[in-house]
PDB file of N, CA and C in Angstrom:
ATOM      1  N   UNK A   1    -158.573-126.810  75.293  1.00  0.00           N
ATOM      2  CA  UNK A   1    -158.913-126.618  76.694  1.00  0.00           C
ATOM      3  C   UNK A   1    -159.242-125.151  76.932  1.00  0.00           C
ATOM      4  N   UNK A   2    -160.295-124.842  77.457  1.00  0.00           N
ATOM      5  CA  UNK A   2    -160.896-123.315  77.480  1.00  0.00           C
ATOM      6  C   UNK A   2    -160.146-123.167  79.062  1.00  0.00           C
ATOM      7  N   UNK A   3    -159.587-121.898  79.293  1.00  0.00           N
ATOM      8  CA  UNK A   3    -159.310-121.134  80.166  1.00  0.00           C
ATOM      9  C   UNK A   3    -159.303-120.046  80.256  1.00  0.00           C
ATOM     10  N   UNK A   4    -159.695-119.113  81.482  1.00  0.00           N
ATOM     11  CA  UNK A   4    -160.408-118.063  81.655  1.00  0.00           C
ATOM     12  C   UNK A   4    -159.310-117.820  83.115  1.00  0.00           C
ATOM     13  N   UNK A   5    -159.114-116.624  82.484  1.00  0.00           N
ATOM     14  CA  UNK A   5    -158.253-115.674  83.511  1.00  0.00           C
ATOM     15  C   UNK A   5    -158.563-114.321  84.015  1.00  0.00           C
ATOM     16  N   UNK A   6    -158.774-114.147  84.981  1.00  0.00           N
ATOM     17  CA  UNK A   6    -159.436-112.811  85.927  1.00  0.00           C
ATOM     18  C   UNK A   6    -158.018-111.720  86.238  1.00  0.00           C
ATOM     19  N   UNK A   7    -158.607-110.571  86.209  1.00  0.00           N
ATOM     20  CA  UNK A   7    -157.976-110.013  86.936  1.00  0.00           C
ATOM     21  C   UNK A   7    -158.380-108.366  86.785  1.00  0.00           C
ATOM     22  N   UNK A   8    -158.011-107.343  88.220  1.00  0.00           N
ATOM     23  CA  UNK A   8    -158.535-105.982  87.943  1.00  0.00           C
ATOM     24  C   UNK A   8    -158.760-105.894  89.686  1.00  0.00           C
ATOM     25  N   UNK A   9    -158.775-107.304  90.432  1.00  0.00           N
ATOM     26  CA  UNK A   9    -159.341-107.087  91.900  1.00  0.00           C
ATOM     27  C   UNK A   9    -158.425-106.322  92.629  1.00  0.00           C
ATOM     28  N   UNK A  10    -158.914-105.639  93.540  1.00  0.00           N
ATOM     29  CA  UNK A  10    -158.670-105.310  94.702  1.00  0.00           C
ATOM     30  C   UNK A  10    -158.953-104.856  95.841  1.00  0.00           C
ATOM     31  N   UNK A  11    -158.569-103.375  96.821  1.00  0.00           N
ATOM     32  CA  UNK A  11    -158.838-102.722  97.941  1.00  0.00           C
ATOM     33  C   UNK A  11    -159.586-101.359  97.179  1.00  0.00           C
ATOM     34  N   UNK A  12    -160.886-101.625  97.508  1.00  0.00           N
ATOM     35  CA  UNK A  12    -160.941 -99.850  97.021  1.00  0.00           C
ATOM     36  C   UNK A  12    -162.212 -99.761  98.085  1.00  0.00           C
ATOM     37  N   UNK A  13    -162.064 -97.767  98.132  1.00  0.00           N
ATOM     38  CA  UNK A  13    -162.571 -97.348  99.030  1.00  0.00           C
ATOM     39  C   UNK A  13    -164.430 -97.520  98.790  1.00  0.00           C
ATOM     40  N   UNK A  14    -165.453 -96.689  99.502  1.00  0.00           N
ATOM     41  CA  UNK A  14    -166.507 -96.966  99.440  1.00  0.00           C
ATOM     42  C   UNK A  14    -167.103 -96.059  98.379  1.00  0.00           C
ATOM     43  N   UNK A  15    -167.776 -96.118  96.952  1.00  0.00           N
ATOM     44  CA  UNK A  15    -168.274 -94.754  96.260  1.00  0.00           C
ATOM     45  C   UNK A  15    -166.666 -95.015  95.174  1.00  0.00           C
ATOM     46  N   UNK A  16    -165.763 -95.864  94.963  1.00  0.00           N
ATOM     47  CA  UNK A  16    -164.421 -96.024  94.328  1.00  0.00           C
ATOM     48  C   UNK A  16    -165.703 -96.889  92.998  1.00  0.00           C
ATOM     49  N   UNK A  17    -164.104 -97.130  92.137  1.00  0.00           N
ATOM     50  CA  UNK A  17    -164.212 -98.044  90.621  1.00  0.00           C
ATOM     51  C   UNK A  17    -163.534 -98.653  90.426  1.00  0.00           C
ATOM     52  N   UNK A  18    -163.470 -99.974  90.199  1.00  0.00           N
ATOM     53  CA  UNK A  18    -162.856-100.768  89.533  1.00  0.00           C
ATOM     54  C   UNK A  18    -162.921-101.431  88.629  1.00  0.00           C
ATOM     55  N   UNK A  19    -162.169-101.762  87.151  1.00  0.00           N
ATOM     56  CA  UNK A  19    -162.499-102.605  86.185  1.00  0.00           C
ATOM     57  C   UNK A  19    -161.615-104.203  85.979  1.00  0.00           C
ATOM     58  N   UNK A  20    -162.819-105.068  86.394  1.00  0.00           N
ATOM     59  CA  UNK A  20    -162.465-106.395  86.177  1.00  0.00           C
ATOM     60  C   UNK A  20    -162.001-106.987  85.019  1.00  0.00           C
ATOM     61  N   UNK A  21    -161.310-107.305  84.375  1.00  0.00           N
ATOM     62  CA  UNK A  21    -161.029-108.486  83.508  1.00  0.00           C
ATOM     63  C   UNK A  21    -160.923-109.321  82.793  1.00  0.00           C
ATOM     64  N   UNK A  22    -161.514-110.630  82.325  1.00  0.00           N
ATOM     65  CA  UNK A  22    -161.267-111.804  82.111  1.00  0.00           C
ATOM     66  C   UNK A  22    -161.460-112.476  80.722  1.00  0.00           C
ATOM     67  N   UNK A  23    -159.725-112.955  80.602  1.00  0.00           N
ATOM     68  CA  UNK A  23    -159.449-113.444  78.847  1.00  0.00           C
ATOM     69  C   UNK A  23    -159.266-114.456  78.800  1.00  0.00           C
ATOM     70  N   UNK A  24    -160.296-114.969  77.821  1.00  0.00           N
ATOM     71  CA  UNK A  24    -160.776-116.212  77.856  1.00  0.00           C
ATOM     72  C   UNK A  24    -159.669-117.373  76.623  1.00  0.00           C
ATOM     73  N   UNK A  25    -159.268-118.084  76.510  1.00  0.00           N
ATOM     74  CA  UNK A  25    -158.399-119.193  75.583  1.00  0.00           C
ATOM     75  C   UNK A  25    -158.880-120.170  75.739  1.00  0.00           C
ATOM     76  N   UNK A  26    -158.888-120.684  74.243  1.00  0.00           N
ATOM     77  CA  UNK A  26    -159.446-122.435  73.820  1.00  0.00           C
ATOM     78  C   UNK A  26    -161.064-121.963  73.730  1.00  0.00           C
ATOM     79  N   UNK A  27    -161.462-121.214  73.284  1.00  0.00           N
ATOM     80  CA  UNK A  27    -163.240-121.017  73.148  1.00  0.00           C
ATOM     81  C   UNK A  27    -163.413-120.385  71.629  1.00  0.00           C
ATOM     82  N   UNK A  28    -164.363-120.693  71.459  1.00  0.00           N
ATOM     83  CA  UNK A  28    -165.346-119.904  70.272  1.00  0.00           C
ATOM     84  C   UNK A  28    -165.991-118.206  71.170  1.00  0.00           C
ATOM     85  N   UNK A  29    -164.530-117.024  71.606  1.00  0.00           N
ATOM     86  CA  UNK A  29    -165.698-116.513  72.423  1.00  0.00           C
ATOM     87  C   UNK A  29    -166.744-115.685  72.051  1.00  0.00           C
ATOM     88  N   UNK A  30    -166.373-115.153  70.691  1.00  0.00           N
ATOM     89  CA  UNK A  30    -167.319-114.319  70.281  1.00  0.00           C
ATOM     90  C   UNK A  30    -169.071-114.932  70.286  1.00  0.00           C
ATOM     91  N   UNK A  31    -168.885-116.527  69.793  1.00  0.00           N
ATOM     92  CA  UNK A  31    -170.460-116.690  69.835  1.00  0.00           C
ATOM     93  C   UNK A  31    -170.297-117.319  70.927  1.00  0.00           C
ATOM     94  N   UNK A  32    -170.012-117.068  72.300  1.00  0.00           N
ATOM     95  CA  UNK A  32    -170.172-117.961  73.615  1.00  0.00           C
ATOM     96  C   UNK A  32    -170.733-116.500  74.578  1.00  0.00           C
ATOM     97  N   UNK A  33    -171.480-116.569  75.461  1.00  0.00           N
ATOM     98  CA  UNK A  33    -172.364-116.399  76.317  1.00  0.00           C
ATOM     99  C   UNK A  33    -171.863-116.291  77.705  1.00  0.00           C
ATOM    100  N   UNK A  34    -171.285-115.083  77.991  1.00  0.00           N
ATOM    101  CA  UNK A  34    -170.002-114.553  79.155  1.00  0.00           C
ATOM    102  C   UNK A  34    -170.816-113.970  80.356  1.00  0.00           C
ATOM    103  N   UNK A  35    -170.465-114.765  81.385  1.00  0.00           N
ATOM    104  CA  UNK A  35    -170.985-113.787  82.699  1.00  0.00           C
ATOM    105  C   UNK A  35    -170.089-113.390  83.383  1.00  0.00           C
ATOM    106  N   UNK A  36    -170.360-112.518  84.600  1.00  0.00           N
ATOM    107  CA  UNK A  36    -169.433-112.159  85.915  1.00  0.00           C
ATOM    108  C   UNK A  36    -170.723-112.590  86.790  1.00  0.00           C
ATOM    109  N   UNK A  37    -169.636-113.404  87.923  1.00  0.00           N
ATOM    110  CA  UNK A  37    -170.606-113.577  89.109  1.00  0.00           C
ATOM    111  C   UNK A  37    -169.870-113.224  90.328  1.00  0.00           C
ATOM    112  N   UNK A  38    -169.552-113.108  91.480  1.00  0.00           N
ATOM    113  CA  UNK A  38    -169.478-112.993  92.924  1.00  0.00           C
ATOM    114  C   UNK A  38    -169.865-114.163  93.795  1.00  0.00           C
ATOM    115  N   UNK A  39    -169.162-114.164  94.786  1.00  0.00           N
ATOM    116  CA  UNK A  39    -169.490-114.979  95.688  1.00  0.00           C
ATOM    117  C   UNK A  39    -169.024-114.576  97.380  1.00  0.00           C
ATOM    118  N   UNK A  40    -169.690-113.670  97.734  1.00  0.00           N
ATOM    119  CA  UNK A  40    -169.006-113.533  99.083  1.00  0.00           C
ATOM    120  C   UNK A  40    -168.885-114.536 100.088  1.00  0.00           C
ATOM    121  N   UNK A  41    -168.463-114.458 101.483  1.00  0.00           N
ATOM    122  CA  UNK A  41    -168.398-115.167 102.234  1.00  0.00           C
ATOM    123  C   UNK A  41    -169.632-115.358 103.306  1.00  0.00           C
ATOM    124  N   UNK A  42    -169.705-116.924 103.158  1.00  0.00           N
ATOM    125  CA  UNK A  42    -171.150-117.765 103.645  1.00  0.00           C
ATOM    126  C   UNK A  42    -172.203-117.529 102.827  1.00  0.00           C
ATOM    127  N   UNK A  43    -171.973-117.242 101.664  1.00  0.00           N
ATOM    128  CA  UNK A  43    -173.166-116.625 100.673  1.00  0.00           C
ATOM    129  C   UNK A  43    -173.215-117.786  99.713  1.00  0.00           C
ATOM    130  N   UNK A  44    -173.762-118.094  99.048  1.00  0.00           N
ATOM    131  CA  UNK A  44    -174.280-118.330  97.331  1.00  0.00           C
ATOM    132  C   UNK A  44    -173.819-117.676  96.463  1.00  0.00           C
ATOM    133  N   UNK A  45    -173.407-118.374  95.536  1.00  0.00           N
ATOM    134  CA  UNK A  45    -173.194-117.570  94.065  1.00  0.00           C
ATOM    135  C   UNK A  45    -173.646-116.574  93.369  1.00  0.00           C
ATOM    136  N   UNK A  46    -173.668-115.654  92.994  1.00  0.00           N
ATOM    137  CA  UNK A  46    -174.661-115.190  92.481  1.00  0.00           C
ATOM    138  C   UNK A  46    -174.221-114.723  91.128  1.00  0.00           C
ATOM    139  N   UNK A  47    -175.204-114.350  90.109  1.00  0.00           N
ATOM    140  CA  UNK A  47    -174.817-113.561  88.727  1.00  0.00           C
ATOM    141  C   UNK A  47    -174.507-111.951  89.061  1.00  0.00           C
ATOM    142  N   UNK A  48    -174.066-111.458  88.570  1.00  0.00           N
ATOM    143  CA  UNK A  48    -173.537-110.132  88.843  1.00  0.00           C
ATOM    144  C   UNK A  48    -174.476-109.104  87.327  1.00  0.00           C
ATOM    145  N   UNK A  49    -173.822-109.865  86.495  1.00  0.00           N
ATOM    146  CA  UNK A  49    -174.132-109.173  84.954  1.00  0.00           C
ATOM    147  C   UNK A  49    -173.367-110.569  83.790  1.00  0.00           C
ATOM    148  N   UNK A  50    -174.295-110.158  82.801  1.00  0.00           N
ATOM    149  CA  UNK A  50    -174.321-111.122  81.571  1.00  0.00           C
ATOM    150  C   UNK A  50    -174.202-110.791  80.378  1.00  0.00           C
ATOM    151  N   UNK A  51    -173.446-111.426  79.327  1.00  0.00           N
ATOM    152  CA  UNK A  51    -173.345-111.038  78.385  1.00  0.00           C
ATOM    153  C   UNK A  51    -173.991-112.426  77.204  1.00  0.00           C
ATOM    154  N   UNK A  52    -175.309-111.933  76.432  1.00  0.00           N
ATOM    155  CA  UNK A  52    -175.020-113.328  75.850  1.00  0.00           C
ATOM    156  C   UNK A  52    -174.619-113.349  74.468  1.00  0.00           C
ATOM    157  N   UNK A  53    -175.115-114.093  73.882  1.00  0.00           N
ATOM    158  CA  UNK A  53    -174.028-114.890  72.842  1.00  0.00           C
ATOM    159  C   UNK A  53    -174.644-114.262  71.669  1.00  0.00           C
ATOM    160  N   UNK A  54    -175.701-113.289  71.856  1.00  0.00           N
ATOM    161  CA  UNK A  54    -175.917-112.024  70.550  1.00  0.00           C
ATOM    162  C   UNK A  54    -176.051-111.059  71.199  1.00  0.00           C
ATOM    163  N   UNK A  55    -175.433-110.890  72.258  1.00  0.00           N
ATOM    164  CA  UNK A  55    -174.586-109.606  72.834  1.00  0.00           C
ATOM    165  C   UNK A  55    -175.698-108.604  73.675  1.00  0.00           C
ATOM    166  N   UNK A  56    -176.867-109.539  74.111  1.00  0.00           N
ATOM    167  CA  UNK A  56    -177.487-108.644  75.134  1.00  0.00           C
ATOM    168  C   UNK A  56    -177.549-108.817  76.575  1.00  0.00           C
ATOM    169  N   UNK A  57    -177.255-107.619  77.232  1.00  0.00           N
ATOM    170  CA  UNK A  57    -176.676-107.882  78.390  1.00  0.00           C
ATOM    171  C   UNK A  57    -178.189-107.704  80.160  1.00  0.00           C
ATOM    172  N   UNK A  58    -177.716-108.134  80.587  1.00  0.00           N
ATOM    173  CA  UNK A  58    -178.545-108.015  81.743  1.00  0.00           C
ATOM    174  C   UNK A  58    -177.836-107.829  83.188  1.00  0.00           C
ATOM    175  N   UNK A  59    -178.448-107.966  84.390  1.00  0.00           N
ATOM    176  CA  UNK A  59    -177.492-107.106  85.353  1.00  0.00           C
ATOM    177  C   UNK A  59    -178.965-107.791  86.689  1.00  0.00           C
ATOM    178  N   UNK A  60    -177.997-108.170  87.683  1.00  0.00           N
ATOM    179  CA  UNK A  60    -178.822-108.336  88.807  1.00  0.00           C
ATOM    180  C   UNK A  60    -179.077-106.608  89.451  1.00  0.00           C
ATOM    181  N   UNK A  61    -179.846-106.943  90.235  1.00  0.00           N
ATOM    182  CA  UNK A  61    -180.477-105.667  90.503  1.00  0.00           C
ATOM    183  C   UNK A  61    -180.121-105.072  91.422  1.00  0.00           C
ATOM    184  N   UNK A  62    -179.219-105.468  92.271  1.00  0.00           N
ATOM    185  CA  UNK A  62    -178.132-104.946  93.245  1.00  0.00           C
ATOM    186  C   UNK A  62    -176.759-104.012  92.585  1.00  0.00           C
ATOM    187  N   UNK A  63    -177.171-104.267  91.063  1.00  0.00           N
ATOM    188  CA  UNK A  63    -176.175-103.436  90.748  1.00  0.00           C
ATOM    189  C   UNK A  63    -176.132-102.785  89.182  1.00  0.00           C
ATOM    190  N   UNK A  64    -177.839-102.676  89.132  1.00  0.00           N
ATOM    191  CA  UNK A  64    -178.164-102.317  87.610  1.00  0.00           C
ATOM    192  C   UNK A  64    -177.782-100.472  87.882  1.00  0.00           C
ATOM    193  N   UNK A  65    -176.975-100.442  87.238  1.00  0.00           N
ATOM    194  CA  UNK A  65    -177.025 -98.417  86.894  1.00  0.00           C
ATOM    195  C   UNK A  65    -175.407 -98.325  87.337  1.00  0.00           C
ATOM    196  N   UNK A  66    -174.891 -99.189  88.238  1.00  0.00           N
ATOM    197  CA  UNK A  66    -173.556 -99.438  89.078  1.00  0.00           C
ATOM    198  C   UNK A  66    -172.309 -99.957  87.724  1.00  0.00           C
ATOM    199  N   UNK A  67    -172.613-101.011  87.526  1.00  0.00           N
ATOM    200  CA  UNK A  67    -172.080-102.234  87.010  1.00  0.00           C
ATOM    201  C   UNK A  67    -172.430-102.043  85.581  1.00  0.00           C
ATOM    202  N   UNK A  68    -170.995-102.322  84.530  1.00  0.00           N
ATOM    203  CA  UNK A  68    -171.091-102.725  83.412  1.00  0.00           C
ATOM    204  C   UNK A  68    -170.394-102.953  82.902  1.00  0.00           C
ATOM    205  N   UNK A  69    -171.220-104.840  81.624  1.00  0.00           N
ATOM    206  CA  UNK A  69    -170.320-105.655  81.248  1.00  0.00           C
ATOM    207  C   UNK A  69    -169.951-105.281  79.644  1.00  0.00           C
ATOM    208  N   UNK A  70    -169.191-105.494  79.435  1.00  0.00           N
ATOM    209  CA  UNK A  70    -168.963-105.015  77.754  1.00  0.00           C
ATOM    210  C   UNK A  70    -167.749-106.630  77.600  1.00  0.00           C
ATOM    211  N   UNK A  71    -167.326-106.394  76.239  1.00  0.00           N
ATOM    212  CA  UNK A  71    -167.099-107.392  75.556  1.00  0.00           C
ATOM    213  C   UNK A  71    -166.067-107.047  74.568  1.00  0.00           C
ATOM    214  N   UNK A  72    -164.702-107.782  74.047  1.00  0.00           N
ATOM    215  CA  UNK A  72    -163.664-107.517  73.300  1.00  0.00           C
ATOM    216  C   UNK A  72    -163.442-108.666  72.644  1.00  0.00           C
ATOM    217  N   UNK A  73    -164.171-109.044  71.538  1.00  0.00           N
ATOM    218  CA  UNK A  73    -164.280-110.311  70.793  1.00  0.00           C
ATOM    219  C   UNK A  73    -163.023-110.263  70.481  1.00  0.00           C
ATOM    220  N   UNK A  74    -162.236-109.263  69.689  1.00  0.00           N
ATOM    221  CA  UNK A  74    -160.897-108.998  69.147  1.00  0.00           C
ATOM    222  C   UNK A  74    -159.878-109.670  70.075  1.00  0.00           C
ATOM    223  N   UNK A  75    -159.894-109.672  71.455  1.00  0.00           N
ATOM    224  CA  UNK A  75    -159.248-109.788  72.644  1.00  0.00           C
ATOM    225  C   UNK A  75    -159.539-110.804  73.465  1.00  0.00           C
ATOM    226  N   UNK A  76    -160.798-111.495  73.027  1.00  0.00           N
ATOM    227  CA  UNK A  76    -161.251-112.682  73.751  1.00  0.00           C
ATOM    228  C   UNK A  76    -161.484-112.172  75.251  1.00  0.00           C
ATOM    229  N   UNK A  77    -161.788-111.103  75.379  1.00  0.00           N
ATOM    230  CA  UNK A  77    -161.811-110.750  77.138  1.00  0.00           C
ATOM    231  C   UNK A  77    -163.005-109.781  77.051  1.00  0.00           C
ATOM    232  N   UNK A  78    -163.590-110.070  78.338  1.00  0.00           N
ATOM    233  CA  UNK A  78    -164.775-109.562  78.832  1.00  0.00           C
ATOM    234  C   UNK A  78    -164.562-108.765  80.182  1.00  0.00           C
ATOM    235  N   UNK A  79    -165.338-107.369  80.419  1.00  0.00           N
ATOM    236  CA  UNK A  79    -165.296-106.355  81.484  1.00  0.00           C
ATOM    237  C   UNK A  79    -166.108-106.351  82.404  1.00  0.00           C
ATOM    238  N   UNK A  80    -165.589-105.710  83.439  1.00  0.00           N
ATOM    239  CA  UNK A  80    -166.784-105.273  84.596  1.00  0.00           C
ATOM    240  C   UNK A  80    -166.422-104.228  84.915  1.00  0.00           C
ATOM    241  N   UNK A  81    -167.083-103.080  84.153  1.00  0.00           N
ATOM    242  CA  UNK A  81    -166.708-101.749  84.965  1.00  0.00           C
ATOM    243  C   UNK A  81    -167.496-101.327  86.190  1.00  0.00           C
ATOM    244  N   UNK A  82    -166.978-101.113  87.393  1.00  0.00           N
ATOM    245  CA  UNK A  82    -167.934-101.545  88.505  1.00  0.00           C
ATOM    246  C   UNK A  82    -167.537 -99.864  89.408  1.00  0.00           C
ATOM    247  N   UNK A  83    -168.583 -99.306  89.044  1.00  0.00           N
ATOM    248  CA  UNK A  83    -168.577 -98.096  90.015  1.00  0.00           C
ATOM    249  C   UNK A  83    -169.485 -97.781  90.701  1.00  0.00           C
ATOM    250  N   UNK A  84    -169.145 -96.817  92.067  1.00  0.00           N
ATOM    251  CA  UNK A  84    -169.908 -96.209  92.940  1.00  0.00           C
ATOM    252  C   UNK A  84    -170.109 -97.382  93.865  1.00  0.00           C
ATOM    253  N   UNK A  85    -168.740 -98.325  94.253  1.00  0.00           N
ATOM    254  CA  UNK A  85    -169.189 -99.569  94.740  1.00  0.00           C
ATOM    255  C   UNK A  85    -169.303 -99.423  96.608  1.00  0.00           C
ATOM    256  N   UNK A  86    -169.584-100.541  97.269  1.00  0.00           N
ATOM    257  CA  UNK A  86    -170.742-100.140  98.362  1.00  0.00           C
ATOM    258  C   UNK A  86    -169.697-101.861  98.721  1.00  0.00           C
ATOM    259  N   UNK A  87    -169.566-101.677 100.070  1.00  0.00           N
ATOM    260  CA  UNK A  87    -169.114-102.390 101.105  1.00  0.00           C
ATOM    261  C   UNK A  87    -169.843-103.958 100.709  1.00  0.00           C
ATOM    262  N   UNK A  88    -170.947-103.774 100.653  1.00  0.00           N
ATOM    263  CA  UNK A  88    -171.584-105.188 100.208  1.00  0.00           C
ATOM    264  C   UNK A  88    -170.888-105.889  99.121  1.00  0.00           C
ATOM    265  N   UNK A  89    -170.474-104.962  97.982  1.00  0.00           N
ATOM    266  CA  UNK A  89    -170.318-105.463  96.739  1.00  0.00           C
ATOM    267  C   UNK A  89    -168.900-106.664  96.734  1.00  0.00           C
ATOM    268  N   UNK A  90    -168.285-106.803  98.384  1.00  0.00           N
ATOM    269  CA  UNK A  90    -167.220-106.815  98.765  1.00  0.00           C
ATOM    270  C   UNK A  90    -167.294-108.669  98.341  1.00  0.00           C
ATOM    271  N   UNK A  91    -166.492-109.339  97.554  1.00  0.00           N
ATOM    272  CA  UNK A  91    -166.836-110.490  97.012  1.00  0.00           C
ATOM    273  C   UNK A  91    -165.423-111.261  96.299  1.00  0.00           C
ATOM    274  N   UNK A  92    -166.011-112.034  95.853  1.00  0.00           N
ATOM    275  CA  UNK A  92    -164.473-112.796  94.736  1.00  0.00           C
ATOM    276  C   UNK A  92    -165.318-113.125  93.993  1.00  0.00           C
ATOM    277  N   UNK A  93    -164.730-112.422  92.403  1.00  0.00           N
ATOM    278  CA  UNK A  93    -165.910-111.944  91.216  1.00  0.00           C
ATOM    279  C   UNK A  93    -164.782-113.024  90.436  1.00  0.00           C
ATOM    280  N   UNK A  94    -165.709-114.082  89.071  1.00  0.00           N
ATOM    281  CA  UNK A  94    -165.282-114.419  88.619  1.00  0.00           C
ATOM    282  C   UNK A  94    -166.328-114.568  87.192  1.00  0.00           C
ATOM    283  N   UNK A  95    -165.602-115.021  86.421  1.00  0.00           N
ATOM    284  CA  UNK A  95    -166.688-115.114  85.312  1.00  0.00           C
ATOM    285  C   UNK A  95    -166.727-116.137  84.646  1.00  0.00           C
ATOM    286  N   UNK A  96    -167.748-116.707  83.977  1.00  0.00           N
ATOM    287  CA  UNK A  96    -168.370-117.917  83.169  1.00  0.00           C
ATOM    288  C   UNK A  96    -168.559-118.043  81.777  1.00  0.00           C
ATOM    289  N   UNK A  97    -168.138-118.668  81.556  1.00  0.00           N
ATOM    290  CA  UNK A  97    -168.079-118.797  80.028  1.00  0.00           C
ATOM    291  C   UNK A  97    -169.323-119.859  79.445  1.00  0.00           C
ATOM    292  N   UNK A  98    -170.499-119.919  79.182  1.00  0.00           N
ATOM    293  CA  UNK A  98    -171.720-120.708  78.950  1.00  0.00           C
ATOM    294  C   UNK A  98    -171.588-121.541  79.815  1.00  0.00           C
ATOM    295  N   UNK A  99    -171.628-120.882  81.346  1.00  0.00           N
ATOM    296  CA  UNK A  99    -172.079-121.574  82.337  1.00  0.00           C
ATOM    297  C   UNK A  99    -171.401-122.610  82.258  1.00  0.00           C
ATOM    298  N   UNK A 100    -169.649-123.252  81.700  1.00  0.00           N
ATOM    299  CA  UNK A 100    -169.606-124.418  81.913  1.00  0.00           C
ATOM    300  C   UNK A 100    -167.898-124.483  82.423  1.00  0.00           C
ATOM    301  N   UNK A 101    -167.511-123.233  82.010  1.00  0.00           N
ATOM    302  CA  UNK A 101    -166.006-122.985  82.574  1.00  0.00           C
ATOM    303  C   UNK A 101    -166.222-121.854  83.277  1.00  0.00           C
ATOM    304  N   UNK A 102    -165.499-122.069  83.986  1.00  0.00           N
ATOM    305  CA  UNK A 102    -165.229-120.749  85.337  1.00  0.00           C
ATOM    306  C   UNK A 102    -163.586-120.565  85.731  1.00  0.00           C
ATOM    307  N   UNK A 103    -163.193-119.408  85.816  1.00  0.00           N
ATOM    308  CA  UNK A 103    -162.260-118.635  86.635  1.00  0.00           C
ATOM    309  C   UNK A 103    -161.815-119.111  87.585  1.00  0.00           C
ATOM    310  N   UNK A 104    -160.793-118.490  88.203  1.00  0.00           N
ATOM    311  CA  UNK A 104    -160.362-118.876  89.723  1.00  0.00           C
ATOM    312  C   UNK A 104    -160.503-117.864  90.246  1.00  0.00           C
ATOM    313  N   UNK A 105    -160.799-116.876  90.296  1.00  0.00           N
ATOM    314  CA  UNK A 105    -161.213-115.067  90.534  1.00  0.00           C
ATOM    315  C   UNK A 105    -160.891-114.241  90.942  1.00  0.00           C
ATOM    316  N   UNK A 106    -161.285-113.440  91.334  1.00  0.00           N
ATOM    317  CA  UNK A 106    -160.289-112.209  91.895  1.00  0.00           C
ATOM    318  C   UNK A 106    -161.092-111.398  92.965  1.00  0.00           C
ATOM    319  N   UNK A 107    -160.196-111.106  94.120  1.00  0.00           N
ATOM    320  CA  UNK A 107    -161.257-110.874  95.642  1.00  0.00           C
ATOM    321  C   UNK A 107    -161.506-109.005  95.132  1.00  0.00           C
ATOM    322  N   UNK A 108    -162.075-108.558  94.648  1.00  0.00           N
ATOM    323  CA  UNK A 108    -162.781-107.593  95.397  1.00  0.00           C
ATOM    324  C   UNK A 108    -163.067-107.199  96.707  1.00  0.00           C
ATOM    325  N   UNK A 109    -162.499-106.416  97.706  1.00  0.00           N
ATOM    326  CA  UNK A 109    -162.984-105.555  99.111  1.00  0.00           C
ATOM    327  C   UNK A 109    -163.219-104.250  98.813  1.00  0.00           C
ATOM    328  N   UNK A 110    -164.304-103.512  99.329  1.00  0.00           N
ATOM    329  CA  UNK A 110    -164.785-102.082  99.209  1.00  0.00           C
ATOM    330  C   UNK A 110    -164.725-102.000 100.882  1.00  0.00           C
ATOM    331  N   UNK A 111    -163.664-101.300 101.403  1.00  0.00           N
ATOM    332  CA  UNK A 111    -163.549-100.970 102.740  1.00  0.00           C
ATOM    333  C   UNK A 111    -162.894 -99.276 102.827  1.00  0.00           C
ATOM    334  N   UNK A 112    -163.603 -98.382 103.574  1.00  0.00           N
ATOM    335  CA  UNK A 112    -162.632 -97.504 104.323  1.00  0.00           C
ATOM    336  C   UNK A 112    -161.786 -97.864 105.040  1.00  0.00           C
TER     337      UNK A 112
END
């Protein structure tokens, strides 16, 4: 049974950093294909940043230069180092494991 556990969320200020999380059990993760996504409120899902399964990464564009995902095959856990973050970015970030298991996530707020 694959399970995926988040964690790193919280309160941080506007222009702050935080690093997300999430260790994955019951997977093949090294050759599996890891995202972080977000989902704020009344919104859609969205991808955040990606990692795939020969380790090249991509990044929505709300947060390319901001945001970055790296990878701990050793550790089965995957990152989001997320700086210079911006009130918008304000969400419950979780991550995907080949699009077929998901997280329960962790709220992110960027508030003064």
């Amino acid at each position: 049974q694959v399970r995926l556990v988040e964690s790193g969320g919280g309160l941080v200020q506007p222009g702050g950093s935080l690093r997300l999380s999430c260790e994955a059990s019951g997977s093949s993760f090294s050759s599996s294909a890891v995202g972080w996504y977000r989902q704020a409120p009344g919104k859609q899902r969205e991808l955040v940043a990606f990692s795939s399964s020969t380790y090249s990464t991509n990044y929505a564009s709300s947060v390319k230069g901001r945001f970055t995902i790296s990878r701990d095959n050793a550790r089965n856990t995957v990152y989001l180092q997320m700086n210079s973050l911006k009130p918008e970015d304000t969400a419950v970030y979780s991550c995907g494991l080949n699009a077929q298991y998901w997280g329960q996530g962790t709220q992110v707020t960027v508030s003064s």
